[in-house]
Protein backbone atom coordinates (compact mmCIF):
# COMPACT_ATOMS: atom_id res chain seq x y z
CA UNK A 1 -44.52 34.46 22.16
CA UNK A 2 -47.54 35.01 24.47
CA UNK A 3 -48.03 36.83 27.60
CA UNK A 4 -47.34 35.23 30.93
CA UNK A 5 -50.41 34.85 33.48
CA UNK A 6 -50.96 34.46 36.65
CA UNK A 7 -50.57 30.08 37.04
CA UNK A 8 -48.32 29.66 34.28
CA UNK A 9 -46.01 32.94 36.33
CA UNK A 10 -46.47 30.71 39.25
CA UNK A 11 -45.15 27.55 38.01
CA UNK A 12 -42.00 29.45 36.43
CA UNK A 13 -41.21 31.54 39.90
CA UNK A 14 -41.96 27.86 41.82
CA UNK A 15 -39.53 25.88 39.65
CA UNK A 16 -36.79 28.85 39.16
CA UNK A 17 -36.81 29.04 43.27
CA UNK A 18 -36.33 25.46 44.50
CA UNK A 19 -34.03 25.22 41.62
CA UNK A 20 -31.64 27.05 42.89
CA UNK A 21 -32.81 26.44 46.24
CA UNK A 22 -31.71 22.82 45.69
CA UNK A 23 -28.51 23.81 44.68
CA UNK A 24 -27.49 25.92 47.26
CA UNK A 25 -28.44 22.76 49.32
CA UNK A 26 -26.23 20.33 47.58
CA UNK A 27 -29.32 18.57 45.56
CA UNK A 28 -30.39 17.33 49.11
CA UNK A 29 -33.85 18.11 48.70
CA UNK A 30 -34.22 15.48 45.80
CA UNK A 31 -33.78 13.03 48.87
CA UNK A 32 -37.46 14.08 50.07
CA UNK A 33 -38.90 16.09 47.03
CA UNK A 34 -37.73 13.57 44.03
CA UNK A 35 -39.85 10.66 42.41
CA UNK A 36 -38.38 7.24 44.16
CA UNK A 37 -39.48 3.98 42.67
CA UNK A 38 -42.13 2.48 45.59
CA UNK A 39 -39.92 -0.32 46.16
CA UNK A 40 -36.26 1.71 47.13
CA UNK A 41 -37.48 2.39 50.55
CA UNK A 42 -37.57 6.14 50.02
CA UNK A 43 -40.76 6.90 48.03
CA UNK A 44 -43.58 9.02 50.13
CA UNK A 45 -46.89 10.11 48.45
CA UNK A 46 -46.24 13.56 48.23
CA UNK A 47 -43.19 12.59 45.84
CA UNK A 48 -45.99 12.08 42.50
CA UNK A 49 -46.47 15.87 42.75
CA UNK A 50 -43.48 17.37 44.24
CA UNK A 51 -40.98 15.74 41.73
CA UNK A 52 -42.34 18.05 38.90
CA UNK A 53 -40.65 21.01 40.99
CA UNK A 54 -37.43 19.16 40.98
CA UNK A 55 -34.68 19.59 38.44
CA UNK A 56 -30.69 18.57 38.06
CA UNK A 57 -29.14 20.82 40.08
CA UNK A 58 -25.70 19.98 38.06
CA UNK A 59 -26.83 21.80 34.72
CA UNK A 60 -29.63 24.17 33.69
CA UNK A 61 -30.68 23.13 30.39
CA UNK A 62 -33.49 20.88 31.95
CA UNK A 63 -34.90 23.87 33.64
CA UNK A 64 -34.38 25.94 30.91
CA UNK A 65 -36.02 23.87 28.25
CA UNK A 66 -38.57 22.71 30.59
CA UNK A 67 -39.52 26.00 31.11
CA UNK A 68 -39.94 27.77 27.51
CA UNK A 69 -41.85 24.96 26.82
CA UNK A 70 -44.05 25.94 29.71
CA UNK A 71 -44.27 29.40 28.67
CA UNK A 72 -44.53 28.95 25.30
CA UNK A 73 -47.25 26.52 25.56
CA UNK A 74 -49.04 27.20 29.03
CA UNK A 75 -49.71 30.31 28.63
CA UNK A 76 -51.67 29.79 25.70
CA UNK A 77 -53.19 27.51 27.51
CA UNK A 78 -54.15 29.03 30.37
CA UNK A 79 -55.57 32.22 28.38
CA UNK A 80 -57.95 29.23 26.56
CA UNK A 81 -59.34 27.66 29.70
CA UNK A 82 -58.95 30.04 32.65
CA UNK A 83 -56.24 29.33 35.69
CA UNK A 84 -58.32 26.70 37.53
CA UNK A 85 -59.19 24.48 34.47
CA UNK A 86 -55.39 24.92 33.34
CA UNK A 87 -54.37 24.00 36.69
CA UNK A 88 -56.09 21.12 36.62
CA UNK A 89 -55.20 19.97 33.80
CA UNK A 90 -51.22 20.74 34.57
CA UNK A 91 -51.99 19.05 37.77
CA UNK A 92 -53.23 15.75 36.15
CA UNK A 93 -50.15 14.87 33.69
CA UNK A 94 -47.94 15.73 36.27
CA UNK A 95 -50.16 13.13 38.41
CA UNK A 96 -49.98 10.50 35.68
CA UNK A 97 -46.77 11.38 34.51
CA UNK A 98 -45.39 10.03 37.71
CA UNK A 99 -47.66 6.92 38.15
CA UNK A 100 -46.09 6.04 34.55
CA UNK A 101 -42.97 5.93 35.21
CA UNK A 102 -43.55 4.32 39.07
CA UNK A 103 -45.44 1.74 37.15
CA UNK A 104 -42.09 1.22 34.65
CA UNK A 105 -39.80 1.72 38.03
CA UNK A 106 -41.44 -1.46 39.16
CA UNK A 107 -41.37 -3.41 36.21
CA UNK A 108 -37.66 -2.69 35.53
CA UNK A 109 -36.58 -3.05 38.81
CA UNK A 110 -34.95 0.37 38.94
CA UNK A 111 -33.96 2.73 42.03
CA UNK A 112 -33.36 5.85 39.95
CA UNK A 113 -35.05 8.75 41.00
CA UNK A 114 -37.34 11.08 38.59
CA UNK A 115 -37.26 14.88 38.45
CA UNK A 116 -38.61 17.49 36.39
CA UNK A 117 -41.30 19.22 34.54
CA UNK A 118 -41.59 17.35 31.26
CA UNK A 119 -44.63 15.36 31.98
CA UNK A 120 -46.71 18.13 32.66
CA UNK A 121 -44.99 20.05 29.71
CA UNK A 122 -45.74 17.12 27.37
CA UNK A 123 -49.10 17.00 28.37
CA UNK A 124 -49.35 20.41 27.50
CA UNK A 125 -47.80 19.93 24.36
CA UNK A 126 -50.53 17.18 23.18
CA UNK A 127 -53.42 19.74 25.03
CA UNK A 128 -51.90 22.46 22.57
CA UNK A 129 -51.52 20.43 19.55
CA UNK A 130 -55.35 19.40 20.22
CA UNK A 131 -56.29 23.12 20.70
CA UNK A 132 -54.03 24.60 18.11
CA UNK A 133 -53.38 21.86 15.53
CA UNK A 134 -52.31 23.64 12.77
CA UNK A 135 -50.29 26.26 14.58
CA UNK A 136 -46.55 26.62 12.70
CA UNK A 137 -43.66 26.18 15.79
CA UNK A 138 -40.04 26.32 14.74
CA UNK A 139 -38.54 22.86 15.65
CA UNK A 140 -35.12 23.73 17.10
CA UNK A 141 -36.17 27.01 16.42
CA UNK A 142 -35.81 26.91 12.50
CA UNK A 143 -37.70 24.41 11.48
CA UNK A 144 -41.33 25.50 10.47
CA UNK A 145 -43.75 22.61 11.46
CA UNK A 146 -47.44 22.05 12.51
CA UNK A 147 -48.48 21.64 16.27
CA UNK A 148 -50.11 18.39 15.40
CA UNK A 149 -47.01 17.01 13.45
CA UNK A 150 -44.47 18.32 16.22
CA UNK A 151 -46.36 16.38 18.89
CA UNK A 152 -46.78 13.40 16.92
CA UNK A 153 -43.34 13.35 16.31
CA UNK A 154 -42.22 14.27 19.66
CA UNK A 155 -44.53 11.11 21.08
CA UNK A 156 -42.94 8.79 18.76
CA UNK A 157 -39.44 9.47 19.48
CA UNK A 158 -40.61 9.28 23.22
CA UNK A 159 -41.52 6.02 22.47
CA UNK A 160 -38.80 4.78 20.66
CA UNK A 161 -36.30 6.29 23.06
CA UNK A 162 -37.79 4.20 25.90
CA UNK A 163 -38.41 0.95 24.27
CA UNK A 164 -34.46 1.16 22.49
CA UNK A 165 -32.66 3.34 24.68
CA UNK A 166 -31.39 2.14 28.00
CA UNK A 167 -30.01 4.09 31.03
CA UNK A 168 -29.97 7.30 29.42
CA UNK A 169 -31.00 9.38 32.09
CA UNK A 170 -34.38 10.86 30.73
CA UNK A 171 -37.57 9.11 31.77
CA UNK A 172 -39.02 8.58 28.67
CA UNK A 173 -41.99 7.14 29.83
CA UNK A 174 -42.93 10.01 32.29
CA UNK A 175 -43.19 11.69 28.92
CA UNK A 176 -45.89 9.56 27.42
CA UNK A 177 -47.62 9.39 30.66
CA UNK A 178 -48.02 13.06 30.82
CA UNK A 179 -49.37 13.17 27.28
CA UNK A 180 -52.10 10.33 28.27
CA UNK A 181 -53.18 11.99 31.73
CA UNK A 182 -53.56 15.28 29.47
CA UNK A 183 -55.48 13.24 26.90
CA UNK A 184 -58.06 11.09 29.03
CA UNK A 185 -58.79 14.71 30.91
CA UNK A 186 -59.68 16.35 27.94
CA UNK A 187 -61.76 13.26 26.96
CA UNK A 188 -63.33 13.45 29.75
CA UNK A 189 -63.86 17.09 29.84
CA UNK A 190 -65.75 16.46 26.45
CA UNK A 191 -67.26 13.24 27.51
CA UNK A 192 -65.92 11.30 25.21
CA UNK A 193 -64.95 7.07 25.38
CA UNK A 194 -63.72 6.32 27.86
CA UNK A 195 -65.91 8.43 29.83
CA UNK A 196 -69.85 8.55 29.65
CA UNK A 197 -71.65 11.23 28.17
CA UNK A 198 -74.37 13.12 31.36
């Protein structure tokens, strides 16, 4: 397991705090804070970045997996690129993490709310897989498998979960939209299509 710097520290501290913040609140701060589909009446700009911060107050495993993900990837991360590049990057699946799933909001129809880390985590995940492709991770923590595969495999069930799987709570799509804002900025970082070379 890597070290924990400064950003990646952050991030933890931010999300453990209005966590439990929220709680102690009754979950009211989801009513300000929380991803709203544009047309519910209750969706402000602010909401594509603040959601992130956001999790169930009802249970911890969201924040709890959300987070070893983001040490056990960030961190990594962050000691590759430096804090400002990382947060950047962090900064930009969240961002199209949440115009994914505002984008599938509309075209469903749907009021639900969105909270959570997990499309900046999954953009991670692809940015690590990239960086690190043949790093072993233990799948459910016994399972030895390649960065590259894990991802890959991770993106696919995304996928098929939000195609297939109706109404269950996780915004699948949010996922996928992380792992495509984290791919077009390293693409573009690298100038590669679609983005021209200087």
């Amino acid at each position: 397991m890597p070290s924990l710097p400064p950003v990646t520290q952050a991030l933890l501290l931010a999300n453990v705090a209005i966590y439990f913040l929220d709680k102690l609140l009754g979950g009211m701060l989801g009513d300000w804070f929380a991803l709203w589909p544009i047309g519910s009446g209750n969706f402000w700009p602010w909401q594509i970045v603040t959601y992130s911060f956001l999790h169930d107050p009802r249970t911890y495993e969201h924040l709890f997996f959300n987070m070893l993900g983001l040490w056990m990837f960030g961190s990594e991360l962050e000691l590759v690129w430096g804090q400002k590049r990382y947060l950047q990057f962090y900064a930009a699946s969240v961002v199209a993490a949440a115009l994914t799933q505002l984008i599938v909001s509309a075209v469903l129809g749907s009021n639900v709310p969105t909270v959570g880390a997990s499309g900046g985590l999954f953009g991670l995940l692809l940015a690590f897989a990239m960086i690190f492709p043949d790093r072993i991770i233990l799948l459910f923590f016994v399972i030895p498998m390649k960065a590259k595969y894990l991802v890959a495999l991770y993106g696919l069930l995304e996928l098929y979960q939000g195609v297939y799987v109706m109404n269950s709570g996780v915004a699948h799509f949010a996922h996928l939209g992380g792992m495509l804002g984290g791919l077009l900025t390293i693409r573009y970082w690298r100038r590669q299509p679609p983005f021209r070379r200087r």
